[in-house]
N, C-alpha and C. Protein backbone atom coordinates (compact mmCIF):
# COMPACT_ATOMS: atom_id res chain seq x y z
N UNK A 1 99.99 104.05 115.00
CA UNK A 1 101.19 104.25 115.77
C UNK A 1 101.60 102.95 116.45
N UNK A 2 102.63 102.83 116.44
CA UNK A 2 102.99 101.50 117.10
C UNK A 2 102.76 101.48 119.09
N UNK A 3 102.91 100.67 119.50
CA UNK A 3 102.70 100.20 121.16
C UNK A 3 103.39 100.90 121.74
N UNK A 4 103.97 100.77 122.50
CA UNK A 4 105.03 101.63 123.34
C UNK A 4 104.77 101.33 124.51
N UNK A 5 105.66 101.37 125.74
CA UNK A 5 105.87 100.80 127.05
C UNK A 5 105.32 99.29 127.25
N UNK A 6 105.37 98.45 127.38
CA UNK A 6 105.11 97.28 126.84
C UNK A 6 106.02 96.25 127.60
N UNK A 7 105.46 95.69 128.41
CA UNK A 7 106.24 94.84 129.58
C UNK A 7 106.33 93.49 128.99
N UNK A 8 107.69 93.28 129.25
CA UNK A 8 107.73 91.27 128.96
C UNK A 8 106.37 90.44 129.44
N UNK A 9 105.94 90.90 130.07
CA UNK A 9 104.71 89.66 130.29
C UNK A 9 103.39 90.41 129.80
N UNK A 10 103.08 91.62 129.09
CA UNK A 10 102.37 91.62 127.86
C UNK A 10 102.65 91.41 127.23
N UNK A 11 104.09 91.04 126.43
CA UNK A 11 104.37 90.71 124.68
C UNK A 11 104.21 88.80 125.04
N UNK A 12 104.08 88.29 126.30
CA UNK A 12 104.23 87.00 126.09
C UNK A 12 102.67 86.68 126.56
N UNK A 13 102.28 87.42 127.06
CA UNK A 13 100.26 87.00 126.58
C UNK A 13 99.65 87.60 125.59
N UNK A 14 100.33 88.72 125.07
CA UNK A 14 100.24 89.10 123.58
C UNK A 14 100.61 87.37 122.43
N UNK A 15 101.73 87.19 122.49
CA UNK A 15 102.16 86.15 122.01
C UNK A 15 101.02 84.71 121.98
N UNK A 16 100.80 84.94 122.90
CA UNK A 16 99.85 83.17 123.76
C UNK A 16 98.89 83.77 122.82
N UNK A 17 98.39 84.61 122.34
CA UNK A 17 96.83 84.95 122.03
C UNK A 17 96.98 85.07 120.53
N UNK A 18 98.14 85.29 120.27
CA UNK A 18 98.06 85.70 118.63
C UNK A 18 97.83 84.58 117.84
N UNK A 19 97.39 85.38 116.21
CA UNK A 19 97.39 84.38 115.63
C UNK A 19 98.33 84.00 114.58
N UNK A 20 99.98 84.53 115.03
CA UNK A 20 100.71 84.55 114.63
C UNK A 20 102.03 83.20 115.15
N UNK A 21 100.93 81.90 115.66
CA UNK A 21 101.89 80.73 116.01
C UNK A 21 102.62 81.42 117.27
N UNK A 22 102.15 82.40 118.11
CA UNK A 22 103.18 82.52 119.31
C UNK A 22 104.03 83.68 119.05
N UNK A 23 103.92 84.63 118.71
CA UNK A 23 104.72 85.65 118.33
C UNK A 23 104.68 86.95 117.69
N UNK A 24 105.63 87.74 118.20
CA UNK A 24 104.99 89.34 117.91
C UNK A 24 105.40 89.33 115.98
N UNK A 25 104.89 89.88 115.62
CA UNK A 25 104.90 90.77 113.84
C UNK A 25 106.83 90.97 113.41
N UNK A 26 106.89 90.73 112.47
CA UNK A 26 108.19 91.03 112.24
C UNK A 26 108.18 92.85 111.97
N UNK A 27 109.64 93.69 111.62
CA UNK A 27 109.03 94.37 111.51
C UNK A 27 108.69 94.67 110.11
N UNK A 28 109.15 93.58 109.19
CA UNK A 28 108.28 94.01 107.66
C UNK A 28 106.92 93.64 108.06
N UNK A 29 106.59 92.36 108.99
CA UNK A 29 105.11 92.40 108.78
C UNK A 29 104.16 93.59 108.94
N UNK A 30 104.75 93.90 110.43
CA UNK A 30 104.53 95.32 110.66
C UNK A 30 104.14 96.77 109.78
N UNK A 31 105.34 96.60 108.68
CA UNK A 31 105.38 97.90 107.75
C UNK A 31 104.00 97.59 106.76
N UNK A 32 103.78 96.11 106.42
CA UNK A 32 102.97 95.55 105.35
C UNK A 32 101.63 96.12 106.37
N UNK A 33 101.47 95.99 107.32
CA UNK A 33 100.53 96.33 108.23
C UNK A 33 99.75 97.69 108.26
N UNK A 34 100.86 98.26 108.13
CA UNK A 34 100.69 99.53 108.84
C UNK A 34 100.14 100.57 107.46
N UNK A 35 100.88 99.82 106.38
CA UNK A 35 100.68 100.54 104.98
C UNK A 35 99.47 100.78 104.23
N UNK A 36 98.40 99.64 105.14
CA UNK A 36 97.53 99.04 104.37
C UNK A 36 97.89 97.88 103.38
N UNK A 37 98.85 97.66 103.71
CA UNK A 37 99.19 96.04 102.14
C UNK A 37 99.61 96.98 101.14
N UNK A 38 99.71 98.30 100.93
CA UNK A 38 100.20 98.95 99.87
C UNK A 38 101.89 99.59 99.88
N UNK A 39 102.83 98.49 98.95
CA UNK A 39 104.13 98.44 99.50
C UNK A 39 104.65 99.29 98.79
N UNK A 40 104.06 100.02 97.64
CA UNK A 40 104.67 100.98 96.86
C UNK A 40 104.46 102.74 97.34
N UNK A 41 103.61 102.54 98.55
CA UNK A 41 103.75 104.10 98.88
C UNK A 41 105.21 103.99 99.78
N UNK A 42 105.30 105.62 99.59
CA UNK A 42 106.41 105.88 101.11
C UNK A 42 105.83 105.73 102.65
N UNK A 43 104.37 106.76 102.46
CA UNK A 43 103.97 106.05 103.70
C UNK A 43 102.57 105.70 103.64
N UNK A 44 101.54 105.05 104.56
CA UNK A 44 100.72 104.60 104.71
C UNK A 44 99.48 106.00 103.80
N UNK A 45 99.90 106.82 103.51
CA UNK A 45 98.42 107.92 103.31
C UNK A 45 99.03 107.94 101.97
N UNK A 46 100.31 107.90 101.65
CA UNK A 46 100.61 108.30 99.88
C UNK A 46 101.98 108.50 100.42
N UNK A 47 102.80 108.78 99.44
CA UNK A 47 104.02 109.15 99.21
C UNK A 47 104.33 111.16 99.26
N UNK A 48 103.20 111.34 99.72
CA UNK A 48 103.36 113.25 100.15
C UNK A 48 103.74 112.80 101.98
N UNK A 49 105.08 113.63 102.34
CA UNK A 49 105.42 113.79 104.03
C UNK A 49 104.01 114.58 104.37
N UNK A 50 103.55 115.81 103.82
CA UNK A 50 102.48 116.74 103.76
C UNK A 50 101.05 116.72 103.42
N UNK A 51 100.14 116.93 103.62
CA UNK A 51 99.46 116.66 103.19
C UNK A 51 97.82 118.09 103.15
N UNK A 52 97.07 117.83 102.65
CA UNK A 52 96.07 119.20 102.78
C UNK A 52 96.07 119.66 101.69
N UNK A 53 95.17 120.67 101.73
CA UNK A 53 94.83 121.64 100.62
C UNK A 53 96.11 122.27 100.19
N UNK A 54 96.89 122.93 100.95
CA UNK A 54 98.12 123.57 101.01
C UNK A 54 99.55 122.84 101.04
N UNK A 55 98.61 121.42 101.39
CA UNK A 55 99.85 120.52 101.39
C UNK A 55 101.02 121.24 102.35
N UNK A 56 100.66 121.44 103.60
CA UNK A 56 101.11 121.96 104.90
C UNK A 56 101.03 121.13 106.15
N UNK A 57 100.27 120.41 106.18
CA UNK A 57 99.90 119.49 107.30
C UNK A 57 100.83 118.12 107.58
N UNK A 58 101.03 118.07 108.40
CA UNK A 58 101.81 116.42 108.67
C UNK A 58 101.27 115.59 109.19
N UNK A 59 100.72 114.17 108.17
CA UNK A 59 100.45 113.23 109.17
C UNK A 59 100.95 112.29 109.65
N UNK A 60 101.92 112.55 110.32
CA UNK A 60 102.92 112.46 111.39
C UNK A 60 103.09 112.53 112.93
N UNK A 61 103.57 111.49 113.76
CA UNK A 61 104.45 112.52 115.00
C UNK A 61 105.14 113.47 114.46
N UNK A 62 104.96 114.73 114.67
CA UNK A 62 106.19 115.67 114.42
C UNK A 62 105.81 117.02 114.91
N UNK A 63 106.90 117.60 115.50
CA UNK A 63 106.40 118.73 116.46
C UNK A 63 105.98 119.84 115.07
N UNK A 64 104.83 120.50 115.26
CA UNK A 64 104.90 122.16 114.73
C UNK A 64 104.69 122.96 115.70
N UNK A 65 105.26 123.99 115.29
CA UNK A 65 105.57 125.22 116.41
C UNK A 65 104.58 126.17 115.34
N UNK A 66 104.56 127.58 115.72
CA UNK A 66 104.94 128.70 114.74
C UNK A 66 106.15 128.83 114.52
N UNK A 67 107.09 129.00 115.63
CA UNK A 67 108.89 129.35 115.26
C UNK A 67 109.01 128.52 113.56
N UNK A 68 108.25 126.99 113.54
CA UNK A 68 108.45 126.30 112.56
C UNK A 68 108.26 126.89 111.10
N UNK A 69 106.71 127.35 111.10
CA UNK A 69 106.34 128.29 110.31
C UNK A 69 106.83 129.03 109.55
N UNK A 70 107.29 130.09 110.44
CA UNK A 70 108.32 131.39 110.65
C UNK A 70 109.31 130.80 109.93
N UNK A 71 110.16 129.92 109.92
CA UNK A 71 111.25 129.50 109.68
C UNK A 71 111.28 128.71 107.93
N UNK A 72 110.05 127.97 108.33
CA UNK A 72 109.53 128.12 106.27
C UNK A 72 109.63 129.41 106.14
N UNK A 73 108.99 130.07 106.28
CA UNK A 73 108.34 131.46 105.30
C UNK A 73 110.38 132.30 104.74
N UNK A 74 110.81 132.35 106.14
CA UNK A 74 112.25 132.78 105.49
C UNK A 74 113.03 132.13 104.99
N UNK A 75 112.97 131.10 105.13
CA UNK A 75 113.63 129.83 104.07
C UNK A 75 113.25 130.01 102.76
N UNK A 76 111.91 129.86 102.14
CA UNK A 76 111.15 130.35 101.26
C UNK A 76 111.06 131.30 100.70
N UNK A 77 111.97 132.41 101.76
CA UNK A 77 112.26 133.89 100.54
C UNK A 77 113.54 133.97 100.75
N UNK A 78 114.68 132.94 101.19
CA UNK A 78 115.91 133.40 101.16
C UNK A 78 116.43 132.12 100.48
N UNK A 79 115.74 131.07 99.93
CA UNK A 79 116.66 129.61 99.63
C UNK A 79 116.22 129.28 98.55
C-alpha cells in the first residue's frame, strides 16, 4: 500500500536518505515496484481483481459488506 499522511519534512529526509540521488520514486517507478518488476500483470498478484478458491476474495482496499454479497447473488440470477 502506498504511504499516506506524509509531511514535507518527511518526504525531504525521506529524500536526504534515499538512494534515489535525492528524491521520491516516480510514479512508474512506483508501479514497477509495487508489481514485483512484473509489467505484464494488471496487478501485483496476477491479472484476477478476485482471487481464492471461489475466486471471491479481493486483494484489495475495497469495502465488502454482506448487502455486497446479497447484491451479487441477485445480479447473478437476474443479469
Amino acid at each position: 500500500h502506498p504511504v499516506v499522511h506524509v509531511s514535507y519534512a518527511d518526504a525531504v529526509n525521506c529524500c536526504q536518505w534515499s538512494m534515489l540521488g535525492g528524491r521520491l520514486p516516480t510514479e512508474a517507478e512506483w508501479e514497477f515496484a509495487a508489481r514485483g518488476q512484473k509489467q505484464s500483470r494488471r496487478f501485483p498478484w496476477g491479472n484476477s481483481m478476485l482471487t481464492g478458491k471461489d475466486r471471491s476474495t479481493h486483494r484489495m482496499n475495497i469495502w465488502q459488506s454482506e448487502f455486497d454479497s446479497q447484491l451479487e447473488e441477485v445480479r447473478s440470477k437476474h443479469c
